[in-house]
PDB file of N, CA and C in Angstrom:
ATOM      1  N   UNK A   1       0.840  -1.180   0.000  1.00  0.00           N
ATOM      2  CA  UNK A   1       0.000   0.000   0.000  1.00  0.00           C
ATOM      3  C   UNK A   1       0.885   1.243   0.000  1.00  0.00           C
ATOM      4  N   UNK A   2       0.332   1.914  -0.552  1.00  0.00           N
ATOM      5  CA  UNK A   2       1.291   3.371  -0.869  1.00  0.00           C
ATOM      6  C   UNK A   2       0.822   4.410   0.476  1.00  0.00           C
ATOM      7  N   UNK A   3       2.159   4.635   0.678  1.00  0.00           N
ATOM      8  CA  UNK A   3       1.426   6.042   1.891  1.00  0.00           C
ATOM      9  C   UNK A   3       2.078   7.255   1.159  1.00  0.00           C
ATOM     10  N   UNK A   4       1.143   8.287   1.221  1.00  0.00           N
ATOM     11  CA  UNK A   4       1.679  10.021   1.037  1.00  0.00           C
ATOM     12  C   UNK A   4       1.406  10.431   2.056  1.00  0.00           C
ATOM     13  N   UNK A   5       1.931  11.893   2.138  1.00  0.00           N
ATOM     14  CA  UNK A   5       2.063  12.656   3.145  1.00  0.00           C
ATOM     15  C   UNK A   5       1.408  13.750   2.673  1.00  0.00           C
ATOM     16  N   UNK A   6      -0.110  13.748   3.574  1.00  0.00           N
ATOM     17  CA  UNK A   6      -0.468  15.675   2.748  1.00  0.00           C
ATOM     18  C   UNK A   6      -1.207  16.044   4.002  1.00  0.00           C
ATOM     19  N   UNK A   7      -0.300  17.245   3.799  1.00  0.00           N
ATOM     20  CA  UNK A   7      -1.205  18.606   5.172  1.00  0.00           C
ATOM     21  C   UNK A   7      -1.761  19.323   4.745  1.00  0.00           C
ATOM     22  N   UNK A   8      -3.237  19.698   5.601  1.00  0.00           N
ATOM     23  CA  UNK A   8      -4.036  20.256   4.992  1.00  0.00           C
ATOM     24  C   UNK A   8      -4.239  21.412   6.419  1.00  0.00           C
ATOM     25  N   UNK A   9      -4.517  22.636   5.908  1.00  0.00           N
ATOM     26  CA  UNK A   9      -4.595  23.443   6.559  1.00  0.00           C
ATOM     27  C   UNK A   9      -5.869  24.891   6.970  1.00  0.00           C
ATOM     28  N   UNK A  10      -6.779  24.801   7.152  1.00  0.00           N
ATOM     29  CA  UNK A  10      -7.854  25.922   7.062  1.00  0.00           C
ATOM     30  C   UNK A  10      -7.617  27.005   8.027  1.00  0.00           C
ATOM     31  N   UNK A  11      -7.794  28.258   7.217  1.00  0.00           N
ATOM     32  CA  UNK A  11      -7.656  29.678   6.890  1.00  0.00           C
ATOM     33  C   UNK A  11      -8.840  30.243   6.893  1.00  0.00           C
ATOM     34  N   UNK A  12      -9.412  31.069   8.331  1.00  0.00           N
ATOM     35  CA  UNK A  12     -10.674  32.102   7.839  1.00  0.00           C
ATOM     36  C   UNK A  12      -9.908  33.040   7.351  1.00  0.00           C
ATOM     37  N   UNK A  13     -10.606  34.103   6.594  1.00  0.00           N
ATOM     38  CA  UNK A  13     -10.189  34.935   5.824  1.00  0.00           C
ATOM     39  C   UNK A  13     -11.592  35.927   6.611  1.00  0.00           C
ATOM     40  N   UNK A  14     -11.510  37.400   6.241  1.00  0.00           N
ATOM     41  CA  UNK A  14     -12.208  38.308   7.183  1.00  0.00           C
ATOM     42  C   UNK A  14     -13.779  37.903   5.839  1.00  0.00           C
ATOM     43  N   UNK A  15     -13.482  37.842   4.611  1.00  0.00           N
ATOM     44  CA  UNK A  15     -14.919  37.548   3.953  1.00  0.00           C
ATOM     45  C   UNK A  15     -15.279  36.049   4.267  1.00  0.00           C
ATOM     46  N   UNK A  16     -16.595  35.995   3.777  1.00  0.00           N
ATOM     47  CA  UNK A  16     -17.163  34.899   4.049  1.00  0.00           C
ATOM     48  C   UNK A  16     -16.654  33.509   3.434  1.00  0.00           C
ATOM     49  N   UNK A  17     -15.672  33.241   2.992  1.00  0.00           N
ATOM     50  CA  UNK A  17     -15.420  31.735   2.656  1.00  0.00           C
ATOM     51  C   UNK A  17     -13.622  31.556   3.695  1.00  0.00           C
ATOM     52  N   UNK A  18     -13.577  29.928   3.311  1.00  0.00           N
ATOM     53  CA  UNK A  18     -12.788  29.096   3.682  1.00  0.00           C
ATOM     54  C   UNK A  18     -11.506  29.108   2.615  1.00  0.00           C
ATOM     55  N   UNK A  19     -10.287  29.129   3.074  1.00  0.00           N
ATOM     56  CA  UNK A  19      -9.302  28.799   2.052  1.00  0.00           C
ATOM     57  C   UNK A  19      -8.768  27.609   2.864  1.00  0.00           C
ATOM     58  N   UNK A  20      -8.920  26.553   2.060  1.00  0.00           N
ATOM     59  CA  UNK A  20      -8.467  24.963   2.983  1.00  0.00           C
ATOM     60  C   UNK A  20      -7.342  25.123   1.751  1.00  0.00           C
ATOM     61  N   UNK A  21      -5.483  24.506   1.995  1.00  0.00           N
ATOM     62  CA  UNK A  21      -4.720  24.895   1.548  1.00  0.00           C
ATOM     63  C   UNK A  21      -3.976  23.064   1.990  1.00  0.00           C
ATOM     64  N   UNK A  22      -3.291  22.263   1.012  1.00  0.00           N
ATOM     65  CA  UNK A  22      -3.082  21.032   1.020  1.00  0.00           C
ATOM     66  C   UNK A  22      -1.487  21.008   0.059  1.00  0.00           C
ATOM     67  N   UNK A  23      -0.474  20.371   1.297  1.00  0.00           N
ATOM     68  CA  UNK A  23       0.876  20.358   0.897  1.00  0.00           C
ATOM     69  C   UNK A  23       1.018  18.740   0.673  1.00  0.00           C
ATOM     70  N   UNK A  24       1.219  18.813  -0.598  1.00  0.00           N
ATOM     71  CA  UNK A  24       1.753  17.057  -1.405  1.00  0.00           C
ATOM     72  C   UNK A  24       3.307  17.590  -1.539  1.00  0.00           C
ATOM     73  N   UNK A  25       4.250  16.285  -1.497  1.00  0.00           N
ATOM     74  CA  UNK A  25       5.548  16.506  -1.720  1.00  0.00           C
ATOM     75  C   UNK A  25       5.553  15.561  -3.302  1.00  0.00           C
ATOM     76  N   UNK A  26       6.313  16.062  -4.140  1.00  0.00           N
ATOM     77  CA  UNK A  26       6.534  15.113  -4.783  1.00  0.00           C
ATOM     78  C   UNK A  26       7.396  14.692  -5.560  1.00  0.00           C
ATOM     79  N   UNK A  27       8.273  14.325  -6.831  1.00  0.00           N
ATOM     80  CA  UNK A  27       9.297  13.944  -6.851  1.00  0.00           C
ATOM     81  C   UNK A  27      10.676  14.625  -5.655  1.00  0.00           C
ATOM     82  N   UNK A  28      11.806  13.427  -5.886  1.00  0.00           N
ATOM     83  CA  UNK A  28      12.825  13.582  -4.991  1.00  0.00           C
ATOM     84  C   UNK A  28      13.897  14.515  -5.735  1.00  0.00           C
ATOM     85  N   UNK A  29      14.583  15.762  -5.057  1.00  0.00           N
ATOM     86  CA  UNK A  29      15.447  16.382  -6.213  1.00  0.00           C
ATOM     87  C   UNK A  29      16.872  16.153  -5.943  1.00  0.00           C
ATOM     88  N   UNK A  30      17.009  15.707  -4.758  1.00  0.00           N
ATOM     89  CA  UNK A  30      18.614  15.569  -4.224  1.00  0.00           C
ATOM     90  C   UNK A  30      19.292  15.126  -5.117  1.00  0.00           C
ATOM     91  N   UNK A  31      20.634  15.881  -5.232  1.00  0.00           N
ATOM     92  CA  UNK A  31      21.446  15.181  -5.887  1.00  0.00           C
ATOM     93  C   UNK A  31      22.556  14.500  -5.884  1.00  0.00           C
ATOM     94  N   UNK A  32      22.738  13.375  -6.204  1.00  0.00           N
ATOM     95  CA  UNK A  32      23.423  12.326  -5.634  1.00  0.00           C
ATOM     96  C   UNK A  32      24.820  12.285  -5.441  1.00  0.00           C
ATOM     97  N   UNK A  33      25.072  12.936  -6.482  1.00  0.00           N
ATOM     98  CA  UNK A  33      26.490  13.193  -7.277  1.00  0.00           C
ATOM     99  C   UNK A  33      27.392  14.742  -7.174  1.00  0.00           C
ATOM    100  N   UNK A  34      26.762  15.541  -6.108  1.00  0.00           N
ATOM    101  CA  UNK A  34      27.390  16.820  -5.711  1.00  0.00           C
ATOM    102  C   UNK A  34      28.286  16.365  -4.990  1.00  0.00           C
ATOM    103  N   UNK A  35      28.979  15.619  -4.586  1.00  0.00           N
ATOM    104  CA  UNK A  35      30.204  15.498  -3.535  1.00  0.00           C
ATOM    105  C   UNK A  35      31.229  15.302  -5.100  1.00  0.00           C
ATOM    106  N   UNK A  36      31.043  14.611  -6.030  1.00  0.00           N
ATOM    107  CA  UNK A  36      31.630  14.360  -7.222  1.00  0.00           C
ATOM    108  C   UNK A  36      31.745  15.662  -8.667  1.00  0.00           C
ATOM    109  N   UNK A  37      30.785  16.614  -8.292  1.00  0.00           N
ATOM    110  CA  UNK A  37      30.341  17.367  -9.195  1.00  0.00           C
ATOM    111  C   UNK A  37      29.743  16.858 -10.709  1.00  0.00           C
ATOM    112  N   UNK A  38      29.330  16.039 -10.483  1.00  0.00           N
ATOM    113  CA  UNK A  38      27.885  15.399 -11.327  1.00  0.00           C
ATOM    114  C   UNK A  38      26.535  15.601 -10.588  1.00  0.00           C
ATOM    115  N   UNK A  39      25.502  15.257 -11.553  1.00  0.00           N
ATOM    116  CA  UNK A  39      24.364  15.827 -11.514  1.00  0.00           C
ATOM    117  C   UNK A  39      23.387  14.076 -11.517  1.00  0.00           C
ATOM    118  N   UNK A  40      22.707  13.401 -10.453  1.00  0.00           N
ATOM    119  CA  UNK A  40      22.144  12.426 -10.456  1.00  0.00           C
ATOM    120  C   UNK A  40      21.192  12.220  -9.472  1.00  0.00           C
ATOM    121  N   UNK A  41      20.093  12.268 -10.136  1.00  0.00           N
ATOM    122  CA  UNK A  41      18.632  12.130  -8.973  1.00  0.00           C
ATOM    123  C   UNK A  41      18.800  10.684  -9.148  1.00  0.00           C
ATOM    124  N   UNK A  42      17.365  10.378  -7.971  1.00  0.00           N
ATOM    125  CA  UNK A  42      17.408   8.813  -7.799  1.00  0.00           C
ATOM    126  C   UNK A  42      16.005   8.015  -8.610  1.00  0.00           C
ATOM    127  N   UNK A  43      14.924   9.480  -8.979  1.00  0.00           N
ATOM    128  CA  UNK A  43      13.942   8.870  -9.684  1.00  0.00           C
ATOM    129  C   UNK A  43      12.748   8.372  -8.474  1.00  0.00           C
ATOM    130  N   UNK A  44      13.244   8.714  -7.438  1.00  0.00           N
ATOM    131  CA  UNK A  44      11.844   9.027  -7.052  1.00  0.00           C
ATOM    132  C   UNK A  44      10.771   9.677  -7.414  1.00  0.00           C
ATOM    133  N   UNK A  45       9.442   9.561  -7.329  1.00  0.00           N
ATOM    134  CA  UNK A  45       8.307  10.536  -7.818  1.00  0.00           C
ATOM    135  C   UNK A  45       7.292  11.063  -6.541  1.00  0.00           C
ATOM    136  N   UNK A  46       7.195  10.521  -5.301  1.00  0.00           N
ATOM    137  CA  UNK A  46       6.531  10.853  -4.612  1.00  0.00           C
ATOM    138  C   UNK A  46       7.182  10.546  -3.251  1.00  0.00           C
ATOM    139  N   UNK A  47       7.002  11.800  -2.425  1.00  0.00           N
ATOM    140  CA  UNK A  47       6.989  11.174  -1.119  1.00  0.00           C
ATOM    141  C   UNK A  47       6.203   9.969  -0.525  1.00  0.00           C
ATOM    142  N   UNK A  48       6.790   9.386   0.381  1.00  0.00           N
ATOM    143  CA  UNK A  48       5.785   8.528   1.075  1.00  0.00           C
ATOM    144  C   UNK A  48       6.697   7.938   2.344  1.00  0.00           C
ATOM    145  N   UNK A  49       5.823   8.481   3.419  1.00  0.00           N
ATOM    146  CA  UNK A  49       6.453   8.401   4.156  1.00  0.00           C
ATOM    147  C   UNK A  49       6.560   7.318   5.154  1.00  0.00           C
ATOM    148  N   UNK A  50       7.788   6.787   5.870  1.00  0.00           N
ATOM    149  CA  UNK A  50       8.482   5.488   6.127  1.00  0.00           C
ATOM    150  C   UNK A  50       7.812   4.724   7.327  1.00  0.00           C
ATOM    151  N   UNK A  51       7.229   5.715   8.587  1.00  0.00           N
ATOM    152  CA  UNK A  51       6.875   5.856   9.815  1.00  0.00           C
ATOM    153  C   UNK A  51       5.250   6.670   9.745  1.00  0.00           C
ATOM    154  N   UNK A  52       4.770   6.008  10.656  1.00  0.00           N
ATOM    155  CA  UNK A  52       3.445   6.937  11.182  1.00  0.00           C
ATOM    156  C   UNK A  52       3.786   8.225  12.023  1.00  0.00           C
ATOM    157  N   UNK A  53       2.313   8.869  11.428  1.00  0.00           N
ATOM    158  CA  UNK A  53       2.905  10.137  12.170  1.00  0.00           C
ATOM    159  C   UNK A  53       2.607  10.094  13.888  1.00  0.00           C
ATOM    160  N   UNK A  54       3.652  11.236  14.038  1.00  0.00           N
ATOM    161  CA  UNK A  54       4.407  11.695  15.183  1.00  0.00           C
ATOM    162  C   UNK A  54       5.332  10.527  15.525  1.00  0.00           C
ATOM    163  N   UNK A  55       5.963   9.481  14.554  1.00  0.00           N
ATOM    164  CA  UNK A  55       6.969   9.041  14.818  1.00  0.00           C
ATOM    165  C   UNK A  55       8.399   9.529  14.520  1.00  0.00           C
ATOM    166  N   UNK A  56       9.218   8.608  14.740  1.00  0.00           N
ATOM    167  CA  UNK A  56      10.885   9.232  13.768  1.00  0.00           C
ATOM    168  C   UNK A  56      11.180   9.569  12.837  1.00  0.00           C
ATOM    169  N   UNK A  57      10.312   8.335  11.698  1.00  0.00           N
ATOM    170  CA  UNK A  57      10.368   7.814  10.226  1.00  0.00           C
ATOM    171  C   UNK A  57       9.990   8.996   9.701  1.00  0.00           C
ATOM    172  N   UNK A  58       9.133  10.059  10.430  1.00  0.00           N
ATOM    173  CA  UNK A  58       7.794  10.652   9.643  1.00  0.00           C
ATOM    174  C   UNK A  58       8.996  11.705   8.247  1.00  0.00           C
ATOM    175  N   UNK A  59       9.177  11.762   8.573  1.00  0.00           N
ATOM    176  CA  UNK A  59      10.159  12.830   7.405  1.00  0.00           C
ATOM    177  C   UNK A  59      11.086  12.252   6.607  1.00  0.00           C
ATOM    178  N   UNK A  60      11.151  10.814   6.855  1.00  0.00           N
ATOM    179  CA  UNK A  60      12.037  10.197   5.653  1.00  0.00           C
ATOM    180  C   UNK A  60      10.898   9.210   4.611  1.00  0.00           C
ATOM    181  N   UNK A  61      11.472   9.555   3.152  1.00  0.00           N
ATOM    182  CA  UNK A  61      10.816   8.551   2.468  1.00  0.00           C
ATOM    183  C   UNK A  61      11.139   7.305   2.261  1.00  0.00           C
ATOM    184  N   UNK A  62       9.771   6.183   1.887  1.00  0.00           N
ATOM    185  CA  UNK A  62       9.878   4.770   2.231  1.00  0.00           C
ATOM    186  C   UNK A  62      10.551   4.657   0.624  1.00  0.00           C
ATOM    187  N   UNK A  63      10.596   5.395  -0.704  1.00  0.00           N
ATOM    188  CA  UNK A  63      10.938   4.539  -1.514  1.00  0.00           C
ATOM    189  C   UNK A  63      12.409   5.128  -1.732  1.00  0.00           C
ATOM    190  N   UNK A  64      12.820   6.319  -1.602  1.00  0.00           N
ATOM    191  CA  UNK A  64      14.361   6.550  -1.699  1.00  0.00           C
ATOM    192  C   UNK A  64      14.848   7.080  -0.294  1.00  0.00           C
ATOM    193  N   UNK A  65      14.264   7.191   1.004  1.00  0.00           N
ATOM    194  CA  UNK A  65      15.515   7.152   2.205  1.00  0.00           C
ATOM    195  C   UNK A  65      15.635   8.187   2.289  1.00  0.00           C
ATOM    196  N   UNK A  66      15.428   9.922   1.484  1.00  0.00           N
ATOM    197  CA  UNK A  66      15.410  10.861   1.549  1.00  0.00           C
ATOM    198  C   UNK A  66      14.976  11.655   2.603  1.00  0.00           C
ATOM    199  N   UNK A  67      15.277  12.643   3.217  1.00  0.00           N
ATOM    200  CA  UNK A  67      14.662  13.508   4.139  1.00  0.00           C
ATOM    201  C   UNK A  67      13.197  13.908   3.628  1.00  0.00           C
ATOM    202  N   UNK A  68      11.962  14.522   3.655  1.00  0.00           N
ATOM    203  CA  UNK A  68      10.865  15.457   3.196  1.00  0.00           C
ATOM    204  C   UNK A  68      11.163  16.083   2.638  1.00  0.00           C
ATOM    205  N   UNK A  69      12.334  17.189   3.195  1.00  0.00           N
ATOM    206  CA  UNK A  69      12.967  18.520   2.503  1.00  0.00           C
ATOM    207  C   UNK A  69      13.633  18.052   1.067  1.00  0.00           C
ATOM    208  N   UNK A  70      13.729  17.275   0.627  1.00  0.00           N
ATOM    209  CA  UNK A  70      14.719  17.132  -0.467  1.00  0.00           C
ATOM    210  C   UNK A  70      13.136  16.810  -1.853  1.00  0.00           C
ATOM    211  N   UNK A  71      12.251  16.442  -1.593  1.00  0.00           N
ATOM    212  CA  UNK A  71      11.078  16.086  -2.495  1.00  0.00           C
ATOM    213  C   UNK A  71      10.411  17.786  -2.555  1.00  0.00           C
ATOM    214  N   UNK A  72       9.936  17.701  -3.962  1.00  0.00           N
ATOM    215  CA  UNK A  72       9.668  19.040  -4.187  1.00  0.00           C
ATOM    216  C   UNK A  72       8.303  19.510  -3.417  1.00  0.00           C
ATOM    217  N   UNK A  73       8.244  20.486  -3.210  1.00  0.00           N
ATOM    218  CA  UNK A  73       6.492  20.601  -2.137  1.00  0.00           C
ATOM    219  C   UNK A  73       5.882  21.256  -3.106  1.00  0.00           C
ATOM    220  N   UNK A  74       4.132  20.911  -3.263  1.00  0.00           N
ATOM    221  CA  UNK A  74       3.424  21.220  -4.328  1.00  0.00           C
ATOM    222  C   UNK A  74       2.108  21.935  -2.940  1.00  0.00           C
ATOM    223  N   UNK A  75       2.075  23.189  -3.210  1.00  0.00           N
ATOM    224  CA  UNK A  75       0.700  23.867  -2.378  1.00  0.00           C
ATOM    225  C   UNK A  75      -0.409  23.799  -3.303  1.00  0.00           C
ATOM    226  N   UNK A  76      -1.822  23.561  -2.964  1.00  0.00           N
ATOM    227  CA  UNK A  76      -2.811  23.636  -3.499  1.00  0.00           C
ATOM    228  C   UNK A  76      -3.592  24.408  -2.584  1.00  0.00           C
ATOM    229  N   UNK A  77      -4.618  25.388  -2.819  1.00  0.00           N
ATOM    230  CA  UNK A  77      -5.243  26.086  -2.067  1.00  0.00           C
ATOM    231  C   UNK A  77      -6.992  26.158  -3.044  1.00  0.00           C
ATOM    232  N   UNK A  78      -7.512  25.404  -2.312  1.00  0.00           N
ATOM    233  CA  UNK A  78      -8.975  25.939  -2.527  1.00  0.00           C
ATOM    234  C   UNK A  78      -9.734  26.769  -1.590  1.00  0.00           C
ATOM    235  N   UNK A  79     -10.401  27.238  -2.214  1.00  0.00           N
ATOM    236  CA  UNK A  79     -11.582  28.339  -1.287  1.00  0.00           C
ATOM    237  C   UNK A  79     -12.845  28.071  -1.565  1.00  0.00           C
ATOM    238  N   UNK A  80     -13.487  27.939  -0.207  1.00  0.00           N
ATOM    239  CA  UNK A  80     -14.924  27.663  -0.218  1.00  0.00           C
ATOM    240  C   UNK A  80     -15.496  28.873   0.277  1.00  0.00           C
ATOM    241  N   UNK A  81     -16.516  29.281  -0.617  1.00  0.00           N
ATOM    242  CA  UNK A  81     -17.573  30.296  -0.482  1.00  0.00           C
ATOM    243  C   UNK A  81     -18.841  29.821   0.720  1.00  0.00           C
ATOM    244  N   UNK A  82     -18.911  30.682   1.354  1.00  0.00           N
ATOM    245  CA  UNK A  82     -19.988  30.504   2.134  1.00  0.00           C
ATOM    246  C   UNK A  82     -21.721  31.389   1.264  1.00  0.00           C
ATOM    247  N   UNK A  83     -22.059  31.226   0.352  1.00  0.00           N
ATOM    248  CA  UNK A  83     -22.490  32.145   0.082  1.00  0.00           C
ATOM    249  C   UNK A  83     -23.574  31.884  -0.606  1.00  0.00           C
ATOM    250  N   UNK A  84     -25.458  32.573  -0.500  1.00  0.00           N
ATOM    251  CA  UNK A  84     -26.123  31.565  -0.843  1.00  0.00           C
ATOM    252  C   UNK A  84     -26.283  31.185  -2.392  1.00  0.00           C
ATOM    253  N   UNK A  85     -26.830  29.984  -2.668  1.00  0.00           N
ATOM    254  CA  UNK A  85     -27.093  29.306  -3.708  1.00  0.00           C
ATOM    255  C   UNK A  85     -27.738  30.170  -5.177  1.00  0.00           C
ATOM    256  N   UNK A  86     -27.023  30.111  -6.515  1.00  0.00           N
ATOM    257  CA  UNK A  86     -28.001  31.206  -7.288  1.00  0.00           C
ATOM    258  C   UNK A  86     -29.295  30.690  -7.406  1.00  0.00           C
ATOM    259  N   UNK A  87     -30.365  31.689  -8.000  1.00  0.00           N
ATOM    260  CA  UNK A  87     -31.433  31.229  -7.894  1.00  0.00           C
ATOM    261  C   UNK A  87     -31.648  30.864  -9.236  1.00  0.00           C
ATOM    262  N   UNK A  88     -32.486  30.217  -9.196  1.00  0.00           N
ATOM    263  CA  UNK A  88     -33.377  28.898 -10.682  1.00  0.00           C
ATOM    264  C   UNK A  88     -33.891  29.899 -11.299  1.00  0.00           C
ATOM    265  N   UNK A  89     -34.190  30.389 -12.800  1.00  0.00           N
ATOM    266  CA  UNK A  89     -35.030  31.234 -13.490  1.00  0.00           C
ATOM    267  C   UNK A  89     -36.391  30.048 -13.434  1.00  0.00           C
ATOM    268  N   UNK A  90     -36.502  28.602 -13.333  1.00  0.00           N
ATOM    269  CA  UNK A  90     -38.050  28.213 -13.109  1.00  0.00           C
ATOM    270  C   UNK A  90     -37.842  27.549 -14.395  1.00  0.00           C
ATOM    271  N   UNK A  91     -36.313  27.122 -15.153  1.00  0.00           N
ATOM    272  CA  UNK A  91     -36.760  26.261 -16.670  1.00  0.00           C
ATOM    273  C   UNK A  91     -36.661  25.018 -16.294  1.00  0.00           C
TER     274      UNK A  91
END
């Protein structure tokens, strides 16, 4: 079974809707080969992380061993309107 790692976060804002805001990590960018001065990722594509959370593992990934910080972070932010429904013209 695949595990990801995504935080999700809600934001009132002073108008009437919700901005719920969701951090996916995903490919790995480290590069392997900077102690050598070459350039070599490992081809990871997603975090997934090794340990449950609030354990040790939680920040290393299960398929390349990587820290969190090294997989790229992708923010998504939706906003929910609180606001009422338009009305039907009756067709």
């Amino acid at each position: 079974m695949k595990k990801r790692q995504v935080v999700v976060k809600k934001e009132d804002s002073t108008t009437s809707s919700l901005a719920y805001k969701s951090v996916r990590y995903g490919e790995c960018q480290k590069n392997h080969a900077a102690n050598v001065g070459g350039y070599v990722i490992d081809g990871c594509r997603e975090f997934m992380a090794s340990g449950e959370e609030g354990g040790d593992d939680t920040f290393i990934c299960a398929a390349c061993g990587c820290h969190r910080s090294f997989h790229r972070r992708e923010v998504q932010t939706e906003v929910v309107s609180e606001c009422a429904s338009p009305t039907s013209n009756g067709n």
